[in-house]
N, C-alpha and C. Protein backbone atom coordinates (compact mmCIF):
# COMPACT_ATOMS: atom_id res chain seq x y z
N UNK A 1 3.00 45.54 -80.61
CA UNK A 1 3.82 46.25 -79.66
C UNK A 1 4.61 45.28 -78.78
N UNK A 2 4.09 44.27 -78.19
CA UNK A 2 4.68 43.27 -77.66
C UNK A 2 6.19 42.78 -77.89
N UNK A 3 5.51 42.24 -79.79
CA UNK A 3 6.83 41.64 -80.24
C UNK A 3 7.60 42.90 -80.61
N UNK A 4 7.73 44.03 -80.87
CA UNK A 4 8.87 44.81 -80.76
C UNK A 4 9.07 44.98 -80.12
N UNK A 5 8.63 44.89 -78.74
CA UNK A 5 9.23 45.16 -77.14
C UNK A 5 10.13 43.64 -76.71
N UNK A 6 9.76 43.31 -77.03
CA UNK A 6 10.54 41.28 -77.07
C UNK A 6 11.80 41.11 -78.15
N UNK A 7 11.73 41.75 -79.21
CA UNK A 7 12.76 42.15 -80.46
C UNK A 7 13.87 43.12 -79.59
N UNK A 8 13.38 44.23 -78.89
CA UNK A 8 14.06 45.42 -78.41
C UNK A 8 15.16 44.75 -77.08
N UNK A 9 14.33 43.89 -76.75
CA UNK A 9 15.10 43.25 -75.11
C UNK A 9 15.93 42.43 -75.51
N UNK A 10 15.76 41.46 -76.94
CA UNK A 10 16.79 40.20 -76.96
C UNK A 10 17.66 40.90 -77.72
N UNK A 11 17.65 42.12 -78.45
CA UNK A 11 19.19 42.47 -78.73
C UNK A 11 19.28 43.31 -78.68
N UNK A 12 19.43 44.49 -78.10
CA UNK A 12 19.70 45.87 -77.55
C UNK A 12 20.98 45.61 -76.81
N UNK A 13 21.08 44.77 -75.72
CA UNK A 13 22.20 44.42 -74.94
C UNK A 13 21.90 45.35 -73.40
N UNK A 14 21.03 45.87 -73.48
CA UNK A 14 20.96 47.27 -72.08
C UNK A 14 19.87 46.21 -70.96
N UNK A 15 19.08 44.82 -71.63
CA UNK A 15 18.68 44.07 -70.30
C UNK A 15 19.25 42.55 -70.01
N UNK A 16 19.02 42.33 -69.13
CA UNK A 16 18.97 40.84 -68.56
C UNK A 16 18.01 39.88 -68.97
N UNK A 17 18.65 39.07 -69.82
CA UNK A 17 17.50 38.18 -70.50
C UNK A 17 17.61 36.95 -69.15
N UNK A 18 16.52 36.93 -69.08
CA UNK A 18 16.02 35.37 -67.81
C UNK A 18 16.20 34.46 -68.30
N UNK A 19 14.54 34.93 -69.03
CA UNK A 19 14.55 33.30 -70.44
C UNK A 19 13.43 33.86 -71.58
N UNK A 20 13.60 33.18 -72.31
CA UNK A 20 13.13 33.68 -73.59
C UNK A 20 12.12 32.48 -73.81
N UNK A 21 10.46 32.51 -74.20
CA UNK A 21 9.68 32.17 -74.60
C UNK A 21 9.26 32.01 -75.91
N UNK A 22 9.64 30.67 -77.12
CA UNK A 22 8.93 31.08 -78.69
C UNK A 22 8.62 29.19 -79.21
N UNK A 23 7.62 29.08 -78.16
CA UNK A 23 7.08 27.75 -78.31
C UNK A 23 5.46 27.35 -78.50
N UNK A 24 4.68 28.25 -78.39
CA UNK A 24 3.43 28.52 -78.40
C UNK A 24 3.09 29.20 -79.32
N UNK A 25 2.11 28.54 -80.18
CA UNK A 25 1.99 28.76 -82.17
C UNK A 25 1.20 30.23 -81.17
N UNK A 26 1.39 31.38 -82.69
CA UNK A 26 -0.05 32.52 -82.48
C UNK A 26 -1.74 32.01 -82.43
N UNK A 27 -1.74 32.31 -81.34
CA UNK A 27 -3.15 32.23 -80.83
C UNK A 27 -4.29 33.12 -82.30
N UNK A 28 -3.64 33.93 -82.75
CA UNK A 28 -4.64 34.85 -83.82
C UNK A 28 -4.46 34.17 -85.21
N UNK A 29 -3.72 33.73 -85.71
CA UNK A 29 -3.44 32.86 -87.01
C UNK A 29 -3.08 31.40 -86.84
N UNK A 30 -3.14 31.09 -85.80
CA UNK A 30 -3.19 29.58 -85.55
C UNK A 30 -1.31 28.59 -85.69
N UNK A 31 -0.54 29.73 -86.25
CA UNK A 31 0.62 29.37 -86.27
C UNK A 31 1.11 29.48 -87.81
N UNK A 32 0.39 29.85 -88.51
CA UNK A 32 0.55 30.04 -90.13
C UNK A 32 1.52 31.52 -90.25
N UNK A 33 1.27 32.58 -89.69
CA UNK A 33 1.78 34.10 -89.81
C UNK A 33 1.33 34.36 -90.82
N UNK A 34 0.27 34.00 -91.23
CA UNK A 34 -0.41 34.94 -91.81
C UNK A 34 -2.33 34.86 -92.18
N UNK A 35 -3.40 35.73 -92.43
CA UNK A 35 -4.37 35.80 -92.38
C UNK A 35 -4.52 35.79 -93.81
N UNK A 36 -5.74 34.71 -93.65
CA UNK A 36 -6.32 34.46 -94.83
C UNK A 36 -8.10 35.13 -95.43
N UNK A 37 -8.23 35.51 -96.50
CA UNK A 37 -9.56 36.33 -96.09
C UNK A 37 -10.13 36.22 -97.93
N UNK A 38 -11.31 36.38 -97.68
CA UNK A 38 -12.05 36.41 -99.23
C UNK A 38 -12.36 37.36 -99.29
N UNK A 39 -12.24 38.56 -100.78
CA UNK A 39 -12.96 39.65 -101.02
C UNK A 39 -14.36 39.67 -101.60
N UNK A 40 -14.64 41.20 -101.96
CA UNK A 40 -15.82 40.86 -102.30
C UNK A 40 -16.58 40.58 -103.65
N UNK A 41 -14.68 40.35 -104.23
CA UNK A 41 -14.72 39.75 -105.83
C UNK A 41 -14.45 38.23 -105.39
N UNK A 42 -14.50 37.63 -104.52
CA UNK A 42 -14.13 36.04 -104.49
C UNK A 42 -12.61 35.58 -104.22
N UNK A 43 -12.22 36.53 -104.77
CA UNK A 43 -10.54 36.52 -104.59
C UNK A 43 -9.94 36.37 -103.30
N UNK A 44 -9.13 35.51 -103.34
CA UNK A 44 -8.81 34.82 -101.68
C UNK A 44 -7.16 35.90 -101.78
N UNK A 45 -7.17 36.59 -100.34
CA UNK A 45 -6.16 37.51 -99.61
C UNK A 45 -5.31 37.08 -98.63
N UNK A 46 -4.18 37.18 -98.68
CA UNK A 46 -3.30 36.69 -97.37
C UNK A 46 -2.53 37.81 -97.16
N UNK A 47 -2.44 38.28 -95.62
CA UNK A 47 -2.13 39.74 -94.77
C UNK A 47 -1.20 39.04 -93.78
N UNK A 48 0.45 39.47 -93.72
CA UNK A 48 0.94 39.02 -92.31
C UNK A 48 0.26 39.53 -91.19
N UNK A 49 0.35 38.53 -90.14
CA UNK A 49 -0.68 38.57 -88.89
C UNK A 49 -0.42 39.48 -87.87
N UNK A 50 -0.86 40.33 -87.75
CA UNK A 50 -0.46 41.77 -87.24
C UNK A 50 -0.02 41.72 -85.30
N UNK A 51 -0.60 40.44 -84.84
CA UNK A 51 -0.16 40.11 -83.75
C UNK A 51 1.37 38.95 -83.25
N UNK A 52 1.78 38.56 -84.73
CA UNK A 52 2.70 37.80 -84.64
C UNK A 52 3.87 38.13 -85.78
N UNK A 53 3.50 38.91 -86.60
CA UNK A 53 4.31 39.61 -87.39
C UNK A 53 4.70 38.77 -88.39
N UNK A 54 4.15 37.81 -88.68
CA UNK A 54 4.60 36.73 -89.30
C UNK A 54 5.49 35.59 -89.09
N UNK A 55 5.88 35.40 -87.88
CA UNK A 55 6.74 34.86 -87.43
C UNK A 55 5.84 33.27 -86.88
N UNK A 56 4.63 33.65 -86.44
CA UNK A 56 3.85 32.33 -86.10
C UNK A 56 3.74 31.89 -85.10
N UNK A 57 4.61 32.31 -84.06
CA UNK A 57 4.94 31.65 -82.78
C UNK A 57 4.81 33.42 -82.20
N UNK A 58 4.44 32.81 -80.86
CA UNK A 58 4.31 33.80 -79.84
C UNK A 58 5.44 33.85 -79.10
N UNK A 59 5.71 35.50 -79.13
CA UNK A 59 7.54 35.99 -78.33
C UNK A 59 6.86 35.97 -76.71
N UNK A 60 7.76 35.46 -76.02
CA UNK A 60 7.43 36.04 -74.72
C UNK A 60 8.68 36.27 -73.71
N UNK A 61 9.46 37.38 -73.85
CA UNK A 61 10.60 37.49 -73.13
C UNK A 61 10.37 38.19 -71.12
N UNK A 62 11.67 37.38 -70.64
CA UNK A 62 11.04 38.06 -69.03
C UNK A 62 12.68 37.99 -68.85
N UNK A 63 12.63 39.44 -68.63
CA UNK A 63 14.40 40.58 -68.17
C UNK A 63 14.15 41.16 -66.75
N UNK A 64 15.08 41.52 -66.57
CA UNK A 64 15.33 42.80 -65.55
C UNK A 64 15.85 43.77 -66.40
């Protein structure tokens, strides 16, 4: 929800961008964008990272 609220502000055109934040890898995938996981056949899974959308870096926008 974040990053579509951060997507919605930097180009909509309806706020005041201050400054824009995308320097700090995702805290939940470590900066990869995406999750890595083993099933319960052995088979190794990769899921874009549902908190960074795949992008890797954390959005952090501040508007009026």
């Amino acid at each position: 929800a974040k990053w579509l609220e951060a997507y919605f502000v930097e180009n909509s055109g309806l706020f005041e961008i201050i400054r824009t934040d995308e320097s700090d890898p995702c805290s939940n995938c470590a900066g990869k964008g995406f999750l890595s996981s083993v099933g319960s056949d052995g088979n190794d899974s990769q899921s874009y990272c549902p908190q960074c959308n795949g992008s890797g870096k954390f959005r952090q926008v501040m508007y009026r």
